[in-house]
N, C-alpha and C. Protein backbone atom coordinates (compact mmCIF):
# COMPACT_ATOMS: atom_id res chain seq x y z
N UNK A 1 5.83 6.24 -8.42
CA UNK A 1 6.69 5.21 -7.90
C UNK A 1 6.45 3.92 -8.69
N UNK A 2 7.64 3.41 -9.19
CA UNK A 2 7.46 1.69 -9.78
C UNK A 2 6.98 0.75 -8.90
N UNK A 3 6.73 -0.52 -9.29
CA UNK A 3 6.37 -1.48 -8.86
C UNK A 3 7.48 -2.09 -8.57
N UNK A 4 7.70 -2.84 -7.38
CA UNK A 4 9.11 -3.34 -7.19
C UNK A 4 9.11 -4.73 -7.73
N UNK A 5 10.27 -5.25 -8.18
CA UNK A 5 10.32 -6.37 -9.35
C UNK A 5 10.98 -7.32 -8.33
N UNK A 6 10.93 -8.58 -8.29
CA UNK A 6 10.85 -10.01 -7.59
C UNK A 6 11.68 -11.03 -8.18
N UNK A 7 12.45 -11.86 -7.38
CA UNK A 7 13.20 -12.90 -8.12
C UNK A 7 11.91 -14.08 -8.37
N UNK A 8 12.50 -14.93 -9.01
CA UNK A 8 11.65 -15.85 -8.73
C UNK A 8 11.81 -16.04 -7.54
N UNK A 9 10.80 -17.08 -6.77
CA UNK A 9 11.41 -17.80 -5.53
C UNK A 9 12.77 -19.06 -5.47
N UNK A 10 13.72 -18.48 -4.47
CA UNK A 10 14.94 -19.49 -4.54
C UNK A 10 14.44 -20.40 -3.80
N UNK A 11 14.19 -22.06 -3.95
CA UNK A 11 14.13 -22.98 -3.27
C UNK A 11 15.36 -22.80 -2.42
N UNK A 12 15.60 -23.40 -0.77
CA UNK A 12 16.65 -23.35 -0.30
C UNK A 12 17.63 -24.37 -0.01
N UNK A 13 18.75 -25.10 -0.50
CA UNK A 13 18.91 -26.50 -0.38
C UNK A 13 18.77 -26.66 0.78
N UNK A 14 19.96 -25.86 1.70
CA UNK A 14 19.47 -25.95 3.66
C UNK A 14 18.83 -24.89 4.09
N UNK A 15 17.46 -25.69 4.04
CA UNK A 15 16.49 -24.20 4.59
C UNK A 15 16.96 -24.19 6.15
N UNK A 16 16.04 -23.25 6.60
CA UNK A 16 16.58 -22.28 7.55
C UNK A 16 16.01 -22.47 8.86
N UNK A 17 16.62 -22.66 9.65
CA UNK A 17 15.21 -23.06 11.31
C UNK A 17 15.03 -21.40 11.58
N UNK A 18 13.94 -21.27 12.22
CA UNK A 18 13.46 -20.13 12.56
C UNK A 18 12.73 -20.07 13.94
N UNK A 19 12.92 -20.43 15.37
CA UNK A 19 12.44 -20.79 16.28
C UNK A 19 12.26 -22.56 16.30
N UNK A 20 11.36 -22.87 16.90
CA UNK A 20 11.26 -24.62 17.22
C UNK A 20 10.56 -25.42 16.07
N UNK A 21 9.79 -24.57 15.53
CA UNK A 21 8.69 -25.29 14.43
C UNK A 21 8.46 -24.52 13.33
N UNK A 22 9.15 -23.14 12.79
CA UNK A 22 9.13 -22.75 11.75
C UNK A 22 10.69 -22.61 11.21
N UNK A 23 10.46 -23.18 9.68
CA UNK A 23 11.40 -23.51 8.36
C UNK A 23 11.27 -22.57 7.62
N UNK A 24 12.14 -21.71 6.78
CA UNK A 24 12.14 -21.18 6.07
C UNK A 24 12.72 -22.29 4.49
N UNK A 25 11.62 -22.64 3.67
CA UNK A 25 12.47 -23.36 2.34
C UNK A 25 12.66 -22.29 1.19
N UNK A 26 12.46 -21.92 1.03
CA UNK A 26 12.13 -20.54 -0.26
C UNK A 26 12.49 -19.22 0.84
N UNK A 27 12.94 -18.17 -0.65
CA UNK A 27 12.87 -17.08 -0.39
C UNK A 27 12.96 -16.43 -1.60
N UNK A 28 12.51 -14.73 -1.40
CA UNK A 28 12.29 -14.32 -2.82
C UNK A 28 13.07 -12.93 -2.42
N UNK A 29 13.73 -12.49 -3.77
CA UNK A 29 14.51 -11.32 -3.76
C UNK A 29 13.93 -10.16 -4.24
N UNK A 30 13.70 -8.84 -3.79
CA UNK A 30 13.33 -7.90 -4.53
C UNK A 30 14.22 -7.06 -4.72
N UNK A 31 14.21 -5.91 -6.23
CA UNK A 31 14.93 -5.41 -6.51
C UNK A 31 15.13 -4.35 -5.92
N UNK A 32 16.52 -3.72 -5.52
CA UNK A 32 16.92 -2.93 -4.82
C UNK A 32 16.62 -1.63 -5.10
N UNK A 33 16.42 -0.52 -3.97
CA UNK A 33 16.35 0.82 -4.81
C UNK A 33 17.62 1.23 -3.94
N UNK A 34 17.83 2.38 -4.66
CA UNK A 34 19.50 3.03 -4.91
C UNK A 34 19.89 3.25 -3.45
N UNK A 35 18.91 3.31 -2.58
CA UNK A 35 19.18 3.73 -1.26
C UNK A 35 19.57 2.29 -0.20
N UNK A 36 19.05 1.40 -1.16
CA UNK A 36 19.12 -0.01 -0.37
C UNK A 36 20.93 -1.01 -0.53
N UNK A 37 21.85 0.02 -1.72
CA UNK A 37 22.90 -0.30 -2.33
C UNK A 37 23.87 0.93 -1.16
N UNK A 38 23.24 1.54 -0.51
CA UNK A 38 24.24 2.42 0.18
C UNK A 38 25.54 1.45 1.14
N UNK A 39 26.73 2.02 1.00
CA UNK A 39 27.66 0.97 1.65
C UNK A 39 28.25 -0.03 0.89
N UNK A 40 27.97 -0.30 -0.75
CA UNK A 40 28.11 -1.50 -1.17
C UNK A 40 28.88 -0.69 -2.85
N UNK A 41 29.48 -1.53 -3.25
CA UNK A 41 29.67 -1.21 -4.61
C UNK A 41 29.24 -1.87 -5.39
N UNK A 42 28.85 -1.28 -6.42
CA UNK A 42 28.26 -1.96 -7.53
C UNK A 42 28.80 -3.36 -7.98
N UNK A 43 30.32 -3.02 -8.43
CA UNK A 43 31.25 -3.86 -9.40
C UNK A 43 31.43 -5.08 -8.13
N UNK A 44 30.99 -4.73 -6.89
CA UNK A 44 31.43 -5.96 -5.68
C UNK A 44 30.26 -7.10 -6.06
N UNK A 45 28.81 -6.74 -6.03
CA UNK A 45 27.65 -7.01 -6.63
C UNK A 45 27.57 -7.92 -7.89
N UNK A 46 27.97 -6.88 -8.45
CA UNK A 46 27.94 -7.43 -10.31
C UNK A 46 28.74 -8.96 -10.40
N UNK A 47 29.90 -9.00 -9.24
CA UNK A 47 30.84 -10.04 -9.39
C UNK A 47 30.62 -11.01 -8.41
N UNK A 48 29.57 -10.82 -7.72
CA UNK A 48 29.43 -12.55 -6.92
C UNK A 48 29.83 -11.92 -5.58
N UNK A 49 30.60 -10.61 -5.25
CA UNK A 49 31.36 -10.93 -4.04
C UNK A 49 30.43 -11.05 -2.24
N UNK A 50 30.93 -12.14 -1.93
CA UNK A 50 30.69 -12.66 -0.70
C UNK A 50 29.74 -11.78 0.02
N UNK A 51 31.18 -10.75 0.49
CA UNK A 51 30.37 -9.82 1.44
C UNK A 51 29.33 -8.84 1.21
N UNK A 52 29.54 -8.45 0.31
CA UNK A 52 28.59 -7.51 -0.57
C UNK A 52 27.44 -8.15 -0.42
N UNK A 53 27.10 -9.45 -0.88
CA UNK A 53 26.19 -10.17 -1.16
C UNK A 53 25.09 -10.22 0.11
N UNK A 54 26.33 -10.70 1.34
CA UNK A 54 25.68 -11.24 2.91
C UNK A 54 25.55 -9.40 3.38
N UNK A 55 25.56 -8.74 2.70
CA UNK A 55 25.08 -7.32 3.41
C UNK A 55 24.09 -7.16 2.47
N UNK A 56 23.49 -7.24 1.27
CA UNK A 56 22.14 -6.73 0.82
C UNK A 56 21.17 -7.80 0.82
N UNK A 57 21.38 -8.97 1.16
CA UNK A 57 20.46 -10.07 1.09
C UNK A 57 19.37 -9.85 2.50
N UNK A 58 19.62 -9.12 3.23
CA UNK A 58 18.91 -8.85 4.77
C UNK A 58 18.05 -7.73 4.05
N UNK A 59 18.42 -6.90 3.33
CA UNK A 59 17.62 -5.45 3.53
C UNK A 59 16.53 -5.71 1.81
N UNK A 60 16.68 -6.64 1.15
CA UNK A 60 15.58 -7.21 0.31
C UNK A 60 14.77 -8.60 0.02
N UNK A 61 15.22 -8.95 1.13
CA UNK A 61 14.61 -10.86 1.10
C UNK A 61 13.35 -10.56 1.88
N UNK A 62 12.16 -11.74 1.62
CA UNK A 62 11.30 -11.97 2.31
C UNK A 62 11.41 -13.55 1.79
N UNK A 63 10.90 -13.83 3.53
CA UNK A 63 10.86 -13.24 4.56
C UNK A 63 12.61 -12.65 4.57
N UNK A 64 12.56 -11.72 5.58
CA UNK A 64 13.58 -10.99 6.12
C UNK A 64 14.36 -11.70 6.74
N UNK A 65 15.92 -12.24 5.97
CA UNK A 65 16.70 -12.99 6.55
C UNK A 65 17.83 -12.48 7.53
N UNK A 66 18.39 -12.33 8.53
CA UNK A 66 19.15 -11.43 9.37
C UNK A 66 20.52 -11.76 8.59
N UNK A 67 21.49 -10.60 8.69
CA UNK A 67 23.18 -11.58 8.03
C UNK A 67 23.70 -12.36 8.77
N UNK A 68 23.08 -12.88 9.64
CA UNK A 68 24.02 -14.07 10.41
C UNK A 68 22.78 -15.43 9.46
N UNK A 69 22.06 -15.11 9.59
CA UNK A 69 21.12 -16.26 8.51
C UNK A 69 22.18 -16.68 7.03
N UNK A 70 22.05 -15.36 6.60
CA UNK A 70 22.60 -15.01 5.21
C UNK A 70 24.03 -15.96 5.27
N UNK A 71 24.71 -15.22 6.35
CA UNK A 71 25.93 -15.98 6.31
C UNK A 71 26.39 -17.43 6.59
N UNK A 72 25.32 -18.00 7.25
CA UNK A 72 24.80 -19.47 7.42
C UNK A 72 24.54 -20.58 6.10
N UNK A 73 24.03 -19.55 4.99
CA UNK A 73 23.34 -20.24 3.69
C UNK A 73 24.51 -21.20 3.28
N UNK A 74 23.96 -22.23 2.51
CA UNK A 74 24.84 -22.91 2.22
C UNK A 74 25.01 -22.53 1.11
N UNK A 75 26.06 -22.79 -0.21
CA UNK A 75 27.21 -21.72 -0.78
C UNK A 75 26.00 -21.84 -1.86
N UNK A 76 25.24 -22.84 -2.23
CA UNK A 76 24.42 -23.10 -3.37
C UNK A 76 23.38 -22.09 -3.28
N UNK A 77 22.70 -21.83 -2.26
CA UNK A 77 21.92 -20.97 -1.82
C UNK A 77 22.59 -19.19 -2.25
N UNK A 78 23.48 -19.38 -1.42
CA UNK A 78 24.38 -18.10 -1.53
C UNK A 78 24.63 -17.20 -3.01
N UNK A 79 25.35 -18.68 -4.01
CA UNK A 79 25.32 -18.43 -5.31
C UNK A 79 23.59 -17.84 -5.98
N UNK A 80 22.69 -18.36 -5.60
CA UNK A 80 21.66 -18.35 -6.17
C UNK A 80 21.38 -16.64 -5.50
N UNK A 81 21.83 -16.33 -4.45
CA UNK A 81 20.89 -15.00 -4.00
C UNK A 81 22.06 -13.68 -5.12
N UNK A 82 23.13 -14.28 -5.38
CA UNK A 82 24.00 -13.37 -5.83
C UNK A 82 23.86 -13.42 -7.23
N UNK A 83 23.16 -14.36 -7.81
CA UNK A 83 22.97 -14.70 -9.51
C UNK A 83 21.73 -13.37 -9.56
N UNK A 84 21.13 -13.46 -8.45
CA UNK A 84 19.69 -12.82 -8.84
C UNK A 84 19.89 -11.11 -8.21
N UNK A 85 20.59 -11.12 -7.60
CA UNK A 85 21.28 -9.52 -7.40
C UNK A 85 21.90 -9.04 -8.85
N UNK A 86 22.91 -10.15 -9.19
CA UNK A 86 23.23 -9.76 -10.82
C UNK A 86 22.61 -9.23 -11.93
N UNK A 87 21.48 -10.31 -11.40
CA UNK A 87 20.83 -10.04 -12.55
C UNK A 87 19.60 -8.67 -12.63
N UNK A 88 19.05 -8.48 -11.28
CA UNK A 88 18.68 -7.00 -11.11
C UNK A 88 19.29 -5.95 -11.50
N UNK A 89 20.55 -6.06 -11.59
CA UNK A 89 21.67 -4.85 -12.15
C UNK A 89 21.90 -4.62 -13.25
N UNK A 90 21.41 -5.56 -14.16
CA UNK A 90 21.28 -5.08 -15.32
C UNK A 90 20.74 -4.26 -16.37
N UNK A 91 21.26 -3.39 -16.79
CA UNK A 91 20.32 -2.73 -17.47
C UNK A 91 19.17 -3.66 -18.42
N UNK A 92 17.87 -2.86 -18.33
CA UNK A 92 16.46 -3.41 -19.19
C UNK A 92 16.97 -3.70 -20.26
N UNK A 93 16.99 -5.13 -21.23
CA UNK A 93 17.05 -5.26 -22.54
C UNK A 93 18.30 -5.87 -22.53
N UNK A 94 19.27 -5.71 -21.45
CA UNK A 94 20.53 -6.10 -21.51
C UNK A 94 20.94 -7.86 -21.30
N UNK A 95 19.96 -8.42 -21.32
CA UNK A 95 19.71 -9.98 -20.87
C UNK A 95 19.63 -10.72 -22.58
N UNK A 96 20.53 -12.02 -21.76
CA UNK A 96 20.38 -13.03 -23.77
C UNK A 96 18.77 -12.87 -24.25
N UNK A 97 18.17 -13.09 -22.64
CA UNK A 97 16.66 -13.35 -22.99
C UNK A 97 15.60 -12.31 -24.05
N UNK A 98 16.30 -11.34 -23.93
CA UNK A 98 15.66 -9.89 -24.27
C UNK A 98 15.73 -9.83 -25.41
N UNK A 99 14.29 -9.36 -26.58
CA UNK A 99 14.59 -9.27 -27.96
C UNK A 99 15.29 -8.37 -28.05
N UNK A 100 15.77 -8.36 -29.72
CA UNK A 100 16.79 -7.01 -30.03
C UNK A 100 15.96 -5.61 -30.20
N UNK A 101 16.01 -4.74 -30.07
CA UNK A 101 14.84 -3.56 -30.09
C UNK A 101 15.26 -3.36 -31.85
């Protein structure tokens, strides 16, 4: 079994209340395994889309954000959880960042 791979941490612009006295400011994304994409399409993913997005952001965030959280985020936040889903989908090597083999 791999090691599961991590976004950086997303600062949150509107972090998150969580009961009376706990904030959520950060959260971190891990990369999905194939079973965690069930229900979703890829190409919905790859492209930013909304819903796609507010349905896999619950089943790989820590802490564990519920989709009514998810769907709460403010759009900056939102963009940021869907940049980093993107970018999990990429094939290895396939990034500007990546030397040429």
């Amino acid at each position: 079994m791999t090691k599961p791979t991590y976004s950086d941490p997303l600062v949150l612009e509107q972090p998150i209340p969580r009961g009376e006295k706990n904030t959520i400011t950060e959260i971190t994304l891990r990369k999905p395994a194939a079973g965690e994409l069930r229900g979703l399409k890829l190409a919905d993913l790859i492209n930013g889309d909304v819903n796609a997005t507010i349905r896999l952001v619950p089943r790989i965030s820590q802490p564990t954000l519920t989709e009514q959280e998810v769907a709460a985020l403010d759009v900056a936040d939102l963009l940021g959880c869907a940049d980093a889903i993107a970018g999990f989908l990429q094939k290895t090597g396939s990034t500007p960042e990546s030397p040429a083999a």
